[in-house]
PDB file of N, CA and C in Angstrom:
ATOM      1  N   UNK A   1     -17.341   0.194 104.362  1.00  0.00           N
ATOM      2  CA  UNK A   1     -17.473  -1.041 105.103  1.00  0.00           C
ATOM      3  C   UNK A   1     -16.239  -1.203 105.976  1.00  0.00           C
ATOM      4  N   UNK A   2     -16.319  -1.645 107.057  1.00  0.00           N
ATOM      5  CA  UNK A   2     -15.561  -1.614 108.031  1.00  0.00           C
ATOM      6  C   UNK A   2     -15.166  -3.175 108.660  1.00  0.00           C
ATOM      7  N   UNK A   3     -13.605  -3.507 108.674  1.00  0.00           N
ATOM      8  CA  UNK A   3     -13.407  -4.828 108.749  1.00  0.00           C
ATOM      9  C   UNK A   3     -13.413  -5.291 110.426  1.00  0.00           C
ATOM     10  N   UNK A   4     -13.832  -5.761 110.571  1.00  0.00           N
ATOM     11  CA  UNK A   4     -14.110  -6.105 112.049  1.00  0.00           C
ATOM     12  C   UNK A   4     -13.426  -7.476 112.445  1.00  0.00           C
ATOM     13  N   UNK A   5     -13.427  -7.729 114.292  1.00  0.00           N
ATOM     14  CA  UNK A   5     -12.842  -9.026 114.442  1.00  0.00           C
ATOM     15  C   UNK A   5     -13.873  -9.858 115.309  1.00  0.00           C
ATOM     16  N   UNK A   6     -13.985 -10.491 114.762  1.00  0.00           N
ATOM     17  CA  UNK A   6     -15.233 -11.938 115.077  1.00  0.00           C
ATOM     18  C   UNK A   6     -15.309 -11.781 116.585  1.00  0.00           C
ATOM     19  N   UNK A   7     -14.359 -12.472 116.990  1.00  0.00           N
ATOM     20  CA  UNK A   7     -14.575 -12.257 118.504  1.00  0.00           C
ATOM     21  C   UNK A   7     -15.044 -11.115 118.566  1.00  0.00           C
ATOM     22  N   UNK A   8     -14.697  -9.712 118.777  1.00  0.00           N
ATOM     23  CA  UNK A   8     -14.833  -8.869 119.471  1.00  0.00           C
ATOM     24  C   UNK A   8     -16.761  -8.379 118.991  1.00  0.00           C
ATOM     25  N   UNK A   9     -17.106  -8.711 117.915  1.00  0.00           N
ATOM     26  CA  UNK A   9     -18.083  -8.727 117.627  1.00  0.00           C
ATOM     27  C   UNK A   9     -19.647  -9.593 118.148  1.00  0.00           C
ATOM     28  N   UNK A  10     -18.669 -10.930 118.399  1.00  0.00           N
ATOM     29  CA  UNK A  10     -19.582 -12.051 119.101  1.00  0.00           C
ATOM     30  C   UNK A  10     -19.678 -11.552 120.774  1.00  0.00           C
ATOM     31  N   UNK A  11     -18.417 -10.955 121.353  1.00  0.00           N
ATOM     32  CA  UNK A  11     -18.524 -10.756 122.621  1.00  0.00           C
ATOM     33  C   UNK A  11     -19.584  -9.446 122.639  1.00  0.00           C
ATOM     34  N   UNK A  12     -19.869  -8.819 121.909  1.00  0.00           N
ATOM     35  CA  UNK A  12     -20.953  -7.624 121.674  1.00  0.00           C
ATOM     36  C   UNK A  12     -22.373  -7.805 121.875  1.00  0.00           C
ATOM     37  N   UNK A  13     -22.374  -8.554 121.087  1.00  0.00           N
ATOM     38  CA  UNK A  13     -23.818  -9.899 120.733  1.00  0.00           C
ATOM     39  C   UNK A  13     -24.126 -10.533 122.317  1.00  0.00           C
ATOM     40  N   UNK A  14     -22.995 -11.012 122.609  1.00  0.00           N
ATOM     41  CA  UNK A  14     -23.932 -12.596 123.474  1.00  0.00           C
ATOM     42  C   UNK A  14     -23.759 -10.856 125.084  1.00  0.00           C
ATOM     43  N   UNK A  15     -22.590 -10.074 124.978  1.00  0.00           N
ATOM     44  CA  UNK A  15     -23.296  -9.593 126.098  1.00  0.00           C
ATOM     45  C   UNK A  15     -24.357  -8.700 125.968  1.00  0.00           C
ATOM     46  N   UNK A  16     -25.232  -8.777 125.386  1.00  0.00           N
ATOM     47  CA  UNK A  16     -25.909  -8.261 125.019  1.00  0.00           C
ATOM     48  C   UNK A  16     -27.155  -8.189 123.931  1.00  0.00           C
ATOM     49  N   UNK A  17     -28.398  -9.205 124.215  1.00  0.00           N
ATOM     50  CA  UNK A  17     -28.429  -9.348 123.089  1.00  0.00           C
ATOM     51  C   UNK A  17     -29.520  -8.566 122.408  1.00  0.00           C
ATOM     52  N   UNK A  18     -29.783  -7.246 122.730  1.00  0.00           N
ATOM     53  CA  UNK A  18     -30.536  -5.936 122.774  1.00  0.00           C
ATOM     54  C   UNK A  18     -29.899  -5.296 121.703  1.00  0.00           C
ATOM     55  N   UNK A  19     -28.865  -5.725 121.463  1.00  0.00           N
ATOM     56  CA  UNK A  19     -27.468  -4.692 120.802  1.00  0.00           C
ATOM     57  C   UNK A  19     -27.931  -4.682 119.651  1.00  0.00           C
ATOM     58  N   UNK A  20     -28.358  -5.765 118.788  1.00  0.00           N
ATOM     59  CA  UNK A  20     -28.751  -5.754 117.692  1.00  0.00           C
ATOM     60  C   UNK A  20     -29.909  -5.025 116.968  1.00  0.00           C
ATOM     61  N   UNK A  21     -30.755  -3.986 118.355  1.00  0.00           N
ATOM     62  CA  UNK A  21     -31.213  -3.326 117.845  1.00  0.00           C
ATOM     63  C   UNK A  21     -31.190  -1.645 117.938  1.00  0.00           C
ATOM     64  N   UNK A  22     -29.769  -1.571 118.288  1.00  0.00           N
ATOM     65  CA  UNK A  22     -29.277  -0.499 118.240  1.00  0.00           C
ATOM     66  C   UNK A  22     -28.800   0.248 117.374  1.00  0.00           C
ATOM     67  N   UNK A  23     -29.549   1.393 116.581  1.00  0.00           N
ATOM     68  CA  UNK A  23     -28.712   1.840 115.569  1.00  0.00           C
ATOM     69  C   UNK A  23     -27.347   2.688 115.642  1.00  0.00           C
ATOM     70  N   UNK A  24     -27.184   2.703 116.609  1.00  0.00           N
ATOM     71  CA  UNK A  24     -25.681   3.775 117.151  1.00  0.00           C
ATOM     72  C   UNK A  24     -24.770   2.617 116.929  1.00  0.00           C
ATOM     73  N   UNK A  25     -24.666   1.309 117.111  1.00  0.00           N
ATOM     74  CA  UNK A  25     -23.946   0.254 116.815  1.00  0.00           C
ATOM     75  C   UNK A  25     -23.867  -0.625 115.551  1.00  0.00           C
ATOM     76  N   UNK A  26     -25.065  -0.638 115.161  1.00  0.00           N
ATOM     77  CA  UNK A  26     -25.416  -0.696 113.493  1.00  0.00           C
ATOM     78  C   UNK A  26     -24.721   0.527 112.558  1.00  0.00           C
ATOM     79  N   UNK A  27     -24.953   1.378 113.256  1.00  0.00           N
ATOM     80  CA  UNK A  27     -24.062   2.443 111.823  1.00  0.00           C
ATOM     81  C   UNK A  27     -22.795   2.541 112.542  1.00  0.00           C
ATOM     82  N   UNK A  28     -22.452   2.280 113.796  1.00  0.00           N
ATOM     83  CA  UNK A  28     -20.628   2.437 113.829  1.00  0.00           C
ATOM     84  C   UNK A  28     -19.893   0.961 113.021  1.00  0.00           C
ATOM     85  N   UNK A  29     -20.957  -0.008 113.553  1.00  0.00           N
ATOM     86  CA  UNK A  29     -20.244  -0.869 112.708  1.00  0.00           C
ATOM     87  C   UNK A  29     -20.691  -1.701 111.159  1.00  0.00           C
ATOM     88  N   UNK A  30     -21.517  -0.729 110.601  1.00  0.00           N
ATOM     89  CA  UNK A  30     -22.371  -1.099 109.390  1.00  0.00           C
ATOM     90  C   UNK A  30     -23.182  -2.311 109.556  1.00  0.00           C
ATOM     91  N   UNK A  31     -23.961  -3.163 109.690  1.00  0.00           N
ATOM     92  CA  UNK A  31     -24.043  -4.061 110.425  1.00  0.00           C
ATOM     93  C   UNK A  31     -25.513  -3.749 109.883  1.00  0.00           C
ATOM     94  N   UNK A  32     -26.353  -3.460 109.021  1.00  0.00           N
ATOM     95  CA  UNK A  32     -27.656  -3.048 108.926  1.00  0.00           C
ATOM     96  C   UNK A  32     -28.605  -3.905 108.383  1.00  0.00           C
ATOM     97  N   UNK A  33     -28.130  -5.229 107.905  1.00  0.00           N
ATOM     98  CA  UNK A  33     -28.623  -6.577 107.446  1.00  0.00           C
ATOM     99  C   UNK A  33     -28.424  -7.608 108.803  1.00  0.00           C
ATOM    100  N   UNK A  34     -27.682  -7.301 109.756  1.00  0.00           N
ATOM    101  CA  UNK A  34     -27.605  -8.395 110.871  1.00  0.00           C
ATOM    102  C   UNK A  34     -29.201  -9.035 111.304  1.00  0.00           C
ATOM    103  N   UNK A  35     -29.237 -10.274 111.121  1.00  0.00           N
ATOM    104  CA  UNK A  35     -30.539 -10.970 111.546  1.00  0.00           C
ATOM    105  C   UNK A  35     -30.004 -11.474 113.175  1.00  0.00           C
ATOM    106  N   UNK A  36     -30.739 -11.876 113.446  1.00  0.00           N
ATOM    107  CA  UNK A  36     -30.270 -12.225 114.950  1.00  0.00           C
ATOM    108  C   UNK A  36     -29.934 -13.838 114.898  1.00  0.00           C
ATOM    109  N   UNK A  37     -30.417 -14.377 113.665  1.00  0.00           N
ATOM    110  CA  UNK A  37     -30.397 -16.149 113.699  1.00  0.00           C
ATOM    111  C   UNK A  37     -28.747 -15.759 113.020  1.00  0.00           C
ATOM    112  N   UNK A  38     -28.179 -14.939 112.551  1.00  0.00           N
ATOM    113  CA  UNK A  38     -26.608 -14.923 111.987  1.00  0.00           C
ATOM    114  C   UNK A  38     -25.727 -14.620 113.079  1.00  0.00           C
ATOM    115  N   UNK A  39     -26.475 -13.501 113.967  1.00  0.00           N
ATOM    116  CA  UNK A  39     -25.846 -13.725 115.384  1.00  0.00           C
ATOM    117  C   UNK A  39     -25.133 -14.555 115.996  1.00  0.00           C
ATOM    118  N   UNK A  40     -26.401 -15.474 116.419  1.00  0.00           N
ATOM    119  CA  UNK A  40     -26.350 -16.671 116.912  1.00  0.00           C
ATOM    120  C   UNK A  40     -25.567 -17.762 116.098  1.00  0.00           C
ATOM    121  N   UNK A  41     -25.710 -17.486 114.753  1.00  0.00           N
ATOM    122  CA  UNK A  41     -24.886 -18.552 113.896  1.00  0.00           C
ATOM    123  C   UNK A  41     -23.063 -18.831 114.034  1.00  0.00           C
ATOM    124  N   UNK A  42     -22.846 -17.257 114.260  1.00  0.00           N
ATOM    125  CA  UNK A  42     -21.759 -16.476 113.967  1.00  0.00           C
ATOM    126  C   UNK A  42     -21.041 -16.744 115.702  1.00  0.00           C
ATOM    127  N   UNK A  43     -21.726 -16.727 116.206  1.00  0.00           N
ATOM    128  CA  UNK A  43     -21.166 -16.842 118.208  1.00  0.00           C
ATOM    129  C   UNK A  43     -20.899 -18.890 117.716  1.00  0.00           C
ATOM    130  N   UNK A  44     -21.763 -19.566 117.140  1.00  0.00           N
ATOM    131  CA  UNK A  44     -21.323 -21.054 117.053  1.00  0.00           C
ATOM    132  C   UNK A  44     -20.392 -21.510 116.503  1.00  0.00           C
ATOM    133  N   UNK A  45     -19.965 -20.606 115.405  1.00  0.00           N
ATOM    134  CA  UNK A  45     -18.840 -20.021 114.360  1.00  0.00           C
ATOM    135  C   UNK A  45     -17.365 -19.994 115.585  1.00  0.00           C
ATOM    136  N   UNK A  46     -17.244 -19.010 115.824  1.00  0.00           N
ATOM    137  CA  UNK A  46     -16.288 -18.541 116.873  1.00  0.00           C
ATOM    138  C   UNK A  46     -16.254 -19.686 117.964  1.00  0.00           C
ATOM    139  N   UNK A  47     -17.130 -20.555 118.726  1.00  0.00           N
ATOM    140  CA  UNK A  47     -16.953 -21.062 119.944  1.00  0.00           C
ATOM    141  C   UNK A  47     -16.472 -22.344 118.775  1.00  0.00           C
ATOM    142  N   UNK A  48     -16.874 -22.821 117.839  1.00  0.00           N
ATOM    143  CA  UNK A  48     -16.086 -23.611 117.444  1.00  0.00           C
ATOM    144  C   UNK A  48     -14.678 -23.643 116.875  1.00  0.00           C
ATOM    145  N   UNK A  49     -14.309 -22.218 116.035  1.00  0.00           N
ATOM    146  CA  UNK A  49     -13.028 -22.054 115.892  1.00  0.00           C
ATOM    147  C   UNK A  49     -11.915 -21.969 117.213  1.00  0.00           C
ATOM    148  N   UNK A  50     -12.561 -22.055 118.364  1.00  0.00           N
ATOM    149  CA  UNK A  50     -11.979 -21.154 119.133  1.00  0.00           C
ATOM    150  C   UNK A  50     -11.007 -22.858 120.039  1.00  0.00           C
ATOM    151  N   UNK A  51     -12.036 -23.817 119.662  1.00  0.00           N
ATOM    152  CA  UNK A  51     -11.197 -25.049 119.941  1.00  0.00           C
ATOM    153  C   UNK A  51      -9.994 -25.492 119.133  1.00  0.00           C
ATOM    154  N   UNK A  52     -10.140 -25.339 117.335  1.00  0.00           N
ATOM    155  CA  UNK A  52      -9.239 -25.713 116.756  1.00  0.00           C
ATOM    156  C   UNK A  52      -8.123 -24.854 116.900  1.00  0.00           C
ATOM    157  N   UNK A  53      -8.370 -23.112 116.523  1.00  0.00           N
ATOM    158  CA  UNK A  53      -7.460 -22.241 116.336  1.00  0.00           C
ATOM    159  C   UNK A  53      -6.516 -21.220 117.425  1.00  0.00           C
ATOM    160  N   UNK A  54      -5.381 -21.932 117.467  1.00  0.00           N
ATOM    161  CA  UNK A  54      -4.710 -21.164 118.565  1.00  0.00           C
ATOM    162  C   UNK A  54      -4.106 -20.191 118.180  1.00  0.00           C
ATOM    163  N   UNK A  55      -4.727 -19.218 116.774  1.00  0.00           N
ATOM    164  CA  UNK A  55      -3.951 -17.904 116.248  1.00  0.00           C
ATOM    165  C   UNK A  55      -4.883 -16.989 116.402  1.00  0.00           C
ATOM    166  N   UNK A  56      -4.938 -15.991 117.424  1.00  0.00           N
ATOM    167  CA  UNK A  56      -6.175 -14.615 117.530  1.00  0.00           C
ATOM    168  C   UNK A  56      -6.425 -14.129 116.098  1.00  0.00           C
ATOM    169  N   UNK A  57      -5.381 -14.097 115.191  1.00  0.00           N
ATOM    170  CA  UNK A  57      -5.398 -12.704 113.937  1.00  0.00           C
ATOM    171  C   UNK A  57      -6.079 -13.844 112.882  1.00  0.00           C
ATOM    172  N   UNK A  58      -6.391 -14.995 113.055  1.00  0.00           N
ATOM    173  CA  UNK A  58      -7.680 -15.744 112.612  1.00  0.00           C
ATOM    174  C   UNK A  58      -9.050 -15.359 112.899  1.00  0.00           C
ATOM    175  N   UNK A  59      -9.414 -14.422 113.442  1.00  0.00           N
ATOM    176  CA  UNK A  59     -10.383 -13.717 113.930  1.00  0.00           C
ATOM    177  C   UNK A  59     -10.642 -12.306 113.132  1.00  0.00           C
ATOM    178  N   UNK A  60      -9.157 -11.683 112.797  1.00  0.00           N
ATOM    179  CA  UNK A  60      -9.220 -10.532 112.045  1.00  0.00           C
ATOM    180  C   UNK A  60      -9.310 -10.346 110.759  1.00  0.00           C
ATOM    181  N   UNK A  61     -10.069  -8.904 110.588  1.00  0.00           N
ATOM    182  CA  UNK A  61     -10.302  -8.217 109.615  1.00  0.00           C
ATOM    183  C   UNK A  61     -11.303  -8.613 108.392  1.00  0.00           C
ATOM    184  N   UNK A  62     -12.854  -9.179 109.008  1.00  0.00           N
ATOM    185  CA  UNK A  62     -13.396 -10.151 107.999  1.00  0.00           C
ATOM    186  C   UNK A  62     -14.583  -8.698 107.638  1.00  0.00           C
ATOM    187  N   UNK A  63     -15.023  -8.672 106.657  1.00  0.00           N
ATOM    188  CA  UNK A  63     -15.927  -7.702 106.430  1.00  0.00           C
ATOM    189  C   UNK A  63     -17.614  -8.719 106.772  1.00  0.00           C
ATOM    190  N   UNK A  64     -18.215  -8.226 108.006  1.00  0.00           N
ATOM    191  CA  UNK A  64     -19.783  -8.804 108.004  1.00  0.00           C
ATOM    192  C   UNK A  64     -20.956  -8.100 106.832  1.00  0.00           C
ATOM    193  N   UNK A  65     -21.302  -8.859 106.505  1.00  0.00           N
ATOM    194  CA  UNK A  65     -22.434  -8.673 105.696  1.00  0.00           C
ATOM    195  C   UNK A  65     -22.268  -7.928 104.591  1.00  0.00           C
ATOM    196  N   UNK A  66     -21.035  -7.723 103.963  1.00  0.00           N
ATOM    197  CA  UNK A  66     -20.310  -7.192 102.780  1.00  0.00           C
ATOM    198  C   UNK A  66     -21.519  -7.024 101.395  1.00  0.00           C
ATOM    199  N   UNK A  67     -21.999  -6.106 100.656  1.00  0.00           N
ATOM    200  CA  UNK A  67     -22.701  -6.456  99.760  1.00  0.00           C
ATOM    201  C   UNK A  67     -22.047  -5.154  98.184  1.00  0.00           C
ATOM    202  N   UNK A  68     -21.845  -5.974  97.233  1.00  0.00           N
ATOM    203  CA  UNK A  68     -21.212  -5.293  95.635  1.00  0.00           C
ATOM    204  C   UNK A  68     -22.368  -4.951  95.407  1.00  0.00           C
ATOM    205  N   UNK A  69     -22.561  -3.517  95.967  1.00  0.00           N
ATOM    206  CA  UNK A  69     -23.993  -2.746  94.630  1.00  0.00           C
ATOM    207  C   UNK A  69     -24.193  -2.976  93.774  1.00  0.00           C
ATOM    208  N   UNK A  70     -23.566  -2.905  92.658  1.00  0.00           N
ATOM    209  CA  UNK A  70     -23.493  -3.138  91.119  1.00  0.00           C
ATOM    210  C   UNK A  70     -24.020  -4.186  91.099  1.00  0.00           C
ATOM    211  N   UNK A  71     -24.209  -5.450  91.573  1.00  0.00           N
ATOM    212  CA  UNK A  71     -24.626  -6.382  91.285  1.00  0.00           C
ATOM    213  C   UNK A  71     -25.548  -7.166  92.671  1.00  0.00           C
ATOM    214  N   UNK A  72     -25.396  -6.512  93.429  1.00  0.00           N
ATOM    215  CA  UNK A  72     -26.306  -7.024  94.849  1.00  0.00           C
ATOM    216  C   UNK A  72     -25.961  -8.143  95.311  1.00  0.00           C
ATOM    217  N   UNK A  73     -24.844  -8.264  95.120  1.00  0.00           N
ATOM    218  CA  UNK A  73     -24.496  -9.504  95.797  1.00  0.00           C
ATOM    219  C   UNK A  73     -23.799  -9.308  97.475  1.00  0.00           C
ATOM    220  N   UNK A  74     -24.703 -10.121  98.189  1.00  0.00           N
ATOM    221  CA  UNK A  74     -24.025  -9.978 100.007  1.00  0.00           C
ATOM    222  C   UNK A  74     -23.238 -10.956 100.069  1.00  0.00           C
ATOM    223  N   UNK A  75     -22.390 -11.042 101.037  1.00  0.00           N
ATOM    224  CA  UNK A  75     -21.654 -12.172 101.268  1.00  0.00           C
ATOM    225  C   UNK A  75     -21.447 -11.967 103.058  1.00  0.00           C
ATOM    226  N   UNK A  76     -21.748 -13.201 103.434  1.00  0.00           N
ATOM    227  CA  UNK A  76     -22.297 -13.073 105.060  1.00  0.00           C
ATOM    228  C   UNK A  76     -20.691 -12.615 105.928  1.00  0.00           C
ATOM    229  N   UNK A  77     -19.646 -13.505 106.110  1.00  0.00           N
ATOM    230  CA  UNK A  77     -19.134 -13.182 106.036  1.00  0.00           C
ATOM    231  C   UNK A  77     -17.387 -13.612 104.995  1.00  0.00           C
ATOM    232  N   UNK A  78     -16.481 -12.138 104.905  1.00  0.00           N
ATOM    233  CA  UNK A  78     -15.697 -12.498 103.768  1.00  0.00           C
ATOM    234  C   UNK A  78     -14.102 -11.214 104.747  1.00  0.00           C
ATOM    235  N   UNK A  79     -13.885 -12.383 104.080  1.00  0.00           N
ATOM    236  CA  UNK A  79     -12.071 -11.764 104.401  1.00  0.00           C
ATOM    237  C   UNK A  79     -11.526 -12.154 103.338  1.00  0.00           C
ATOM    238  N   UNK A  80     -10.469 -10.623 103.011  1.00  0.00           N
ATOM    239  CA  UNK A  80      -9.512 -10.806 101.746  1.00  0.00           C
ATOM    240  C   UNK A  80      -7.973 -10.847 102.487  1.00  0.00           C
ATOM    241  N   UNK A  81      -7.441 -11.550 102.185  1.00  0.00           N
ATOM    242  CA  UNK A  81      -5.891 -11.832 102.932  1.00  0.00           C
ATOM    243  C   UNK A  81      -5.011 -11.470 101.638  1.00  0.00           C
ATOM    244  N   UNK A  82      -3.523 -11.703 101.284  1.00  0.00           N
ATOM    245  CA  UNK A  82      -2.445 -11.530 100.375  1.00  0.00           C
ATOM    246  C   UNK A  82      -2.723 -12.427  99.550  1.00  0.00           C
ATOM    247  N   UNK A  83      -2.952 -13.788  99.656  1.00  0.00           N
ATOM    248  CA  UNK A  83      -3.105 -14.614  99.206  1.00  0.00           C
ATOM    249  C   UNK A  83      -4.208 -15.902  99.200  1.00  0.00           C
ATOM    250  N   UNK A  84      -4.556 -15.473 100.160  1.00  0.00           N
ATOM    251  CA  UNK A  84      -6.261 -15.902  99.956  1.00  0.00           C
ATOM    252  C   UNK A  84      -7.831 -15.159 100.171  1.00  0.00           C
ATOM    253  N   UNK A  85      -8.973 -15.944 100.337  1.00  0.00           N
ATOM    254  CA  UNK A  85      -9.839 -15.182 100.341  1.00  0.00           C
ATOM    255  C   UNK A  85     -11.162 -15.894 101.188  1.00  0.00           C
ATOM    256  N   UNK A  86     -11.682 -15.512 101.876  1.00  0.00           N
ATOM    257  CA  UNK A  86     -12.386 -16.815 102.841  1.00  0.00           C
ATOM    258  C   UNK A  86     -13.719 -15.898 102.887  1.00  0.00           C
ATOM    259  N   UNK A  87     -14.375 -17.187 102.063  1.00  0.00           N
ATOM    260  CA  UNK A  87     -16.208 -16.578 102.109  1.00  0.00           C
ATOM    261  C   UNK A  87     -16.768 -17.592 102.777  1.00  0.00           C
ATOM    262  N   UNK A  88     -17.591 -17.411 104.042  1.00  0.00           N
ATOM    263  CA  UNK A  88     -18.873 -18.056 104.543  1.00  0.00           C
ATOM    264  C   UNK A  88     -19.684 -17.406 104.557  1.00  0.00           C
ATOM    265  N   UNK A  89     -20.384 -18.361 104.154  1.00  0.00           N
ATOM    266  CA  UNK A  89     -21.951 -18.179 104.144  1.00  0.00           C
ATOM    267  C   UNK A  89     -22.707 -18.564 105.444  1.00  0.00           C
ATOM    268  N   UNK A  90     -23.363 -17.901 106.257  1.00  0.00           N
ATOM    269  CA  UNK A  90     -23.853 -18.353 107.850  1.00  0.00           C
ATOM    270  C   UNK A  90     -25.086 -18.622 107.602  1.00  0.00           C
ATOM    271  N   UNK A  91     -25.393 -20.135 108.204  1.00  0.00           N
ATOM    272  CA  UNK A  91     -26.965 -20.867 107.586  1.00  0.00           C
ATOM    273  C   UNK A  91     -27.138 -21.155 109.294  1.00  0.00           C
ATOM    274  N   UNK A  92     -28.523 -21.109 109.242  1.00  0.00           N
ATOM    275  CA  UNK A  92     -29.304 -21.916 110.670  1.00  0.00           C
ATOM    276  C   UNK A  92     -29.806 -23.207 110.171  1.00  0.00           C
ATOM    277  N   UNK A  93     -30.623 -23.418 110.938  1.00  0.00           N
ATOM    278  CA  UNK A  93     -31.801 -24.366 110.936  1.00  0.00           C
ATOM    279  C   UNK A  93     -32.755 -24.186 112.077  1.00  0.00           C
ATOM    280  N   UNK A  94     -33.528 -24.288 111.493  1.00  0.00           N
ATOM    281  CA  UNK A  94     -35.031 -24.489 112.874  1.00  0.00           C
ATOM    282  C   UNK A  94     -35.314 -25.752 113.426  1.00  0.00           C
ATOM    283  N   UNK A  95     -34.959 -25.772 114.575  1.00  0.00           N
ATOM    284  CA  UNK A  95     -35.509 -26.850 115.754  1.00  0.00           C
ATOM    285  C   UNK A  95     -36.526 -27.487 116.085  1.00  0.00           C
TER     286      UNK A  95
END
């Protein structure tokens, strides 16, 4: 699993939003559970952090769609830091 940075991931997505069904981009960046409503969840994610947080490396190194075999558990997205540990869970709703 490969830790990725939000932005650079969302800017992938919105230019593009074909991308998601690319498997050359799905297996470079593991990404093989991406729904397109987490996409979209995940770009609302970012345009809202992007007002509060004036630190880029708040963006880094979160693992997407992380899942413990042994027990099947996914976690949408999750970053492990020194001292902390930040799990969201990315929910929609229908309109």
């Amino acid at each position: 699993m490969k830790r990725i940075n939000l932005l650079m991931i969302d800017n992938l997505f919105t230019a593009n939003t074909q991308i998601l069904s690319d498997n050359k981009v799905k297996d470079y960046f593991r990404l093989y559970g991406l729904k397109k409503q987490e996409a979209e969840t995940l770009h609302r994610l970012c345009m809202a952090l992007k007002i509060y947080v004036f630190y880029h490396h708040i963006f880094e190194n979160y693992y997407l769609n992380y899942e413990i075999p042994q027990i099947g558990k996914e976690f949408d997205l999750l970053r492990i830091g020194t001292d902390s540990i930040i799990n969201i869970e990315l929910k929609s709703e229908k309109i």
